[in-house]
N, C-alpha and C. Protein backbone atom coordinates (compact mmCIF):
# COMPACT_ATOMS: atom_id res chain seq x y z
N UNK A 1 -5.32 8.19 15.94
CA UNK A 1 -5.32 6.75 16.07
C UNK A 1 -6.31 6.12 15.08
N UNK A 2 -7.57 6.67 15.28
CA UNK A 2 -8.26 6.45 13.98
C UNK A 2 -8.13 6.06 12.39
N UNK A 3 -7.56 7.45 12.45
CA UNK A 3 -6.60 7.47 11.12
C UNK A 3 -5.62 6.49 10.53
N UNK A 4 -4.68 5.85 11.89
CA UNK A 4 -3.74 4.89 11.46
C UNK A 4 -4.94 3.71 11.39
N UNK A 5 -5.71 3.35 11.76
CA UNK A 5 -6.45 2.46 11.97
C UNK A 5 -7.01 1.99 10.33
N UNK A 6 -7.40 3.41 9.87
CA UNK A 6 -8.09 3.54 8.56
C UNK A 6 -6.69 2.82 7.44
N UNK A 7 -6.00 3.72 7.72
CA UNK A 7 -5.03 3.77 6.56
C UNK A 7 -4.16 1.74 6.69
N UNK A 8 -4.39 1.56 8.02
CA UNK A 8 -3.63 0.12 7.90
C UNK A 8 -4.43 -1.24 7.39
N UNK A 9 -5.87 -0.88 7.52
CA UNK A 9 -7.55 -1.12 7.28
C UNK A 9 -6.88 -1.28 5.82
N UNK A 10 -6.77 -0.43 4.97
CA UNK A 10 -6.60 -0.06 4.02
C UNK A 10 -5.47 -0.60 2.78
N UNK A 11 -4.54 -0.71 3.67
CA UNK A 11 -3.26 -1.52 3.14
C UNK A 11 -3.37 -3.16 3.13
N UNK A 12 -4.13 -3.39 4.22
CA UNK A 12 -4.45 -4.93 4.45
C UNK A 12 -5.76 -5.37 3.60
N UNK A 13 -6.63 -4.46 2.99
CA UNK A 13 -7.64 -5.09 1.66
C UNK A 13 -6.68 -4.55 0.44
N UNK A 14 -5.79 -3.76 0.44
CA UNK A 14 -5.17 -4.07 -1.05
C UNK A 14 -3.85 -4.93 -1.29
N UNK A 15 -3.31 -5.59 -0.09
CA UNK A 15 -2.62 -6.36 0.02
C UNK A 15 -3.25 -7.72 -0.54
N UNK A 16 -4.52 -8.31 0.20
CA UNK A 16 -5.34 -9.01 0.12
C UNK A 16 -6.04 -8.97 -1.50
N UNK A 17 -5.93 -7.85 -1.86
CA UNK A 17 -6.73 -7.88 -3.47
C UNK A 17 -5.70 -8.62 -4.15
N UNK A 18 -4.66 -7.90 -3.61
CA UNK A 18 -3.34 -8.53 -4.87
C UNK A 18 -3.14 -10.02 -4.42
N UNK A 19 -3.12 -10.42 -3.61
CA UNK A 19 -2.93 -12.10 -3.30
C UNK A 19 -4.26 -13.16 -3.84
N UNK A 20 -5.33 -12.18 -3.37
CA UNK A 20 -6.65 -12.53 -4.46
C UNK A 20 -6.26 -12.92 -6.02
N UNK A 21 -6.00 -11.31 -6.60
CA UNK A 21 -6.01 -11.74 -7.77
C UNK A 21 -4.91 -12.48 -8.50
N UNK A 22 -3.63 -12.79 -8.06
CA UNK A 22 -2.27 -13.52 -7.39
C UNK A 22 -2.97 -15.34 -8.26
N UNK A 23 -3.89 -15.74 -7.34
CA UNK A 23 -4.81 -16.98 -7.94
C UNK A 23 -5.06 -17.48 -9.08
N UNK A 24 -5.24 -16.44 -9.98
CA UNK A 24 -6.15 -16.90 -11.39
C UNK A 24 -4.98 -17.35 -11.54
N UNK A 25 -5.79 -18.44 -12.45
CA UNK A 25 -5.10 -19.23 -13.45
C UNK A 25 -4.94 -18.71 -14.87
N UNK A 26 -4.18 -18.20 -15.67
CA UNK A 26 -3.66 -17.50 -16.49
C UNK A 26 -2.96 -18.13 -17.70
N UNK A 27 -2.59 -18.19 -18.59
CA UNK A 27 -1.52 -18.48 -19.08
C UNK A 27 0.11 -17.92 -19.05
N UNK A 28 -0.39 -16.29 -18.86
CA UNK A 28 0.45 -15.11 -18.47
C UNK A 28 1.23 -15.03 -17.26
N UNK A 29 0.35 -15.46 -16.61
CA UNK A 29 0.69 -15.56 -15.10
C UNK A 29 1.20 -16.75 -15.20
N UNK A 30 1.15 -17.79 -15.60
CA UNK A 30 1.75 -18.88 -15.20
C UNK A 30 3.01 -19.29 -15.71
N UNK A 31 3.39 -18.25 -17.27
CA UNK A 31 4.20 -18.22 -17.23
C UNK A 31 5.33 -17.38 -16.67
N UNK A 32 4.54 -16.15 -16.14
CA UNK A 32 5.71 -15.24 -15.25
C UNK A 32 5.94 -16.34 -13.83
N UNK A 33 5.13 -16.94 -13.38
CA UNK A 33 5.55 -17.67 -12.23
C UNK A 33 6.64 -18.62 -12.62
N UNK A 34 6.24 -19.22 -13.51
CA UNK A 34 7.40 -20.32 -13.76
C UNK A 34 8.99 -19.83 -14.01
N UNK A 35 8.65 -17.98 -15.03
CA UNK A 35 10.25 -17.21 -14.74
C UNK A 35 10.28 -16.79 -13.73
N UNK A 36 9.89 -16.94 -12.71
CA UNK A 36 10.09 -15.87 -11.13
C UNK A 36 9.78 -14.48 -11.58
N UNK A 37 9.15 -14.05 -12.64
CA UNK A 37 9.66 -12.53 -12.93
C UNK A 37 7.93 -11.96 -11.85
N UNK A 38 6.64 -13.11 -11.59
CA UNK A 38 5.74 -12.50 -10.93
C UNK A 38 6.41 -12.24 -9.51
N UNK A 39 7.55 -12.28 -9.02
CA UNK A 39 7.66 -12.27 -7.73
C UNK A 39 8.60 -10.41 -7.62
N UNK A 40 9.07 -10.25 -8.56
CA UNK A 40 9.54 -9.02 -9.36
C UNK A 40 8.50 -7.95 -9.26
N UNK A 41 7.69 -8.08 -10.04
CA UNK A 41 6.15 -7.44 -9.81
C UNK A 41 5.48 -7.12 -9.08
N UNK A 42 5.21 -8.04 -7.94
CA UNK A 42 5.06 -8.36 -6.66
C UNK A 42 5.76 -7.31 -5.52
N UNK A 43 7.05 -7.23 -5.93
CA UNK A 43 7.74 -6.52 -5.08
C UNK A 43 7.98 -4.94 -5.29
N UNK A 44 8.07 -5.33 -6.75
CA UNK A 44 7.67 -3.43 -7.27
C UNK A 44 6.52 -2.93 -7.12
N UNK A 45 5.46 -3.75 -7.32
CA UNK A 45 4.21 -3.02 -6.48
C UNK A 45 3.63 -2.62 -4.94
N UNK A 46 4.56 -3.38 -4.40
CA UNK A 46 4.54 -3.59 -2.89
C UNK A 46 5.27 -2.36 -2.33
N UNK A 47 6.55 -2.02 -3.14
CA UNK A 47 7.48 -1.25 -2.74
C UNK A 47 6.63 -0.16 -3.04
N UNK A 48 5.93 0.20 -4.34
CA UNK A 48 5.51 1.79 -4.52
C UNK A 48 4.12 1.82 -3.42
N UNK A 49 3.53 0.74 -3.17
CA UNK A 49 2.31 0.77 -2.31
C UNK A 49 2.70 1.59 -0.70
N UNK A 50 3.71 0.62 -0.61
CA UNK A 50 4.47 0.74 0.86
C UNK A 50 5.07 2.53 0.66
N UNK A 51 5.55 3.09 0.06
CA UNK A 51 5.89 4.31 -0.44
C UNK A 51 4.58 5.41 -0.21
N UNK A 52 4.06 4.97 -1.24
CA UNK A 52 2.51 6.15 -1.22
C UNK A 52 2.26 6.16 0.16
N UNK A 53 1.71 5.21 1.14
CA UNK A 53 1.23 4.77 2.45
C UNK A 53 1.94 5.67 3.24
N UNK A 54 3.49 5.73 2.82
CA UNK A 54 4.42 6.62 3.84
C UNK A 54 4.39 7.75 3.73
N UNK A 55 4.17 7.84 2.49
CA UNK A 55 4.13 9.19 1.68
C UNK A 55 2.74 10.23 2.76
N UNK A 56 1.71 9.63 2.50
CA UNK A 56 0.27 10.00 3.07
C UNK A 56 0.36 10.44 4.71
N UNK A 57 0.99 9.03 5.26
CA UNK A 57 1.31 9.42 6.58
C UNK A 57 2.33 10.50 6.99
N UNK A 58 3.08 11.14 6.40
CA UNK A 58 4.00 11.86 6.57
C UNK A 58 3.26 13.35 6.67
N UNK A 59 2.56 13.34 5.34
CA UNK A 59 2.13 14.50 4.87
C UNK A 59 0.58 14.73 5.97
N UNK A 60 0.04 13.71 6.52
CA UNK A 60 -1.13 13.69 7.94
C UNK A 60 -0.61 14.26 8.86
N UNK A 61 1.03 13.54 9.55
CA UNK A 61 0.99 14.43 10.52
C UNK A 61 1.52 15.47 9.85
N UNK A 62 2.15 16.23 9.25
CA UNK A 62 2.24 17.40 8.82
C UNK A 62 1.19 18.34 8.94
N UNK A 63 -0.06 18.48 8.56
CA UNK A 63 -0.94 18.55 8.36
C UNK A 63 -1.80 18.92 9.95
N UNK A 64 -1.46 17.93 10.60
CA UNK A 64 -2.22 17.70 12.12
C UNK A 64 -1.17 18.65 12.70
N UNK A 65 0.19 18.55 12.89
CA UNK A 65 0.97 19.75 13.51
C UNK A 65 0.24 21.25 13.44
N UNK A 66 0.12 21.20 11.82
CA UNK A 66 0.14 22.46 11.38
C UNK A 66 -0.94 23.14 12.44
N UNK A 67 -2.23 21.99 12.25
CA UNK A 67 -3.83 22.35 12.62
C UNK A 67 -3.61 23.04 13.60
N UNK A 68 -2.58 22.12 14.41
CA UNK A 68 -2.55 22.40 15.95
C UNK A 68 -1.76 23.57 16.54
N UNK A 69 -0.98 23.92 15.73
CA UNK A 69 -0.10 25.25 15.80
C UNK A 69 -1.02 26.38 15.63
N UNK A 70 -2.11 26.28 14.75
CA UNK A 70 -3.06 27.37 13.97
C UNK A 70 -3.77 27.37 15.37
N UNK A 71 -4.64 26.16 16.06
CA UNK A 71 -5.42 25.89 17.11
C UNK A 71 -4.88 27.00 18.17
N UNK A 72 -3.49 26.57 18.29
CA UNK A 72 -2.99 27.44 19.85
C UNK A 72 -3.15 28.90 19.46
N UNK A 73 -3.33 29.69 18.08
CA UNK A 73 -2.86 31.35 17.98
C UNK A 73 -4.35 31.38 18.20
């Protein structure tokens, strides 16, 4: 429980970084906003974020099974 605690801890300050840095005023940025293409970006980074996150959790409990299988011999 901990663990999910950490890891969701975790997703919610780099969610928050990216909406942070989302702000500046740019020229770059202001022109990807004006093509929609920052919302593109946005979502491809979100998607591989959201990925790794699953990725990690998958491979934890894996990991915690295993412990616990080793625990019982």
């Amino acid at each position: 429980m901990i663990k999910m605690r950490l890891i969701i801890t975790a997703l919610f300050c780099t969610v928050v970084s990216f909406v942070a840095t989302a702000q500046e005023n740019t020229s770059d940025l202001g022109l990807m906003r004006s093509n929609g293409k920052i919302f593109v970006v946005m979502a491809v980074v979100l998607t591989i974020l959201f990925g790794l996150f699953a990725y990690l959790i998958s491979i934890d409990k894996k990991i915690s099974r295993l412990e616990k299988e080793e625990q019982r011999q």
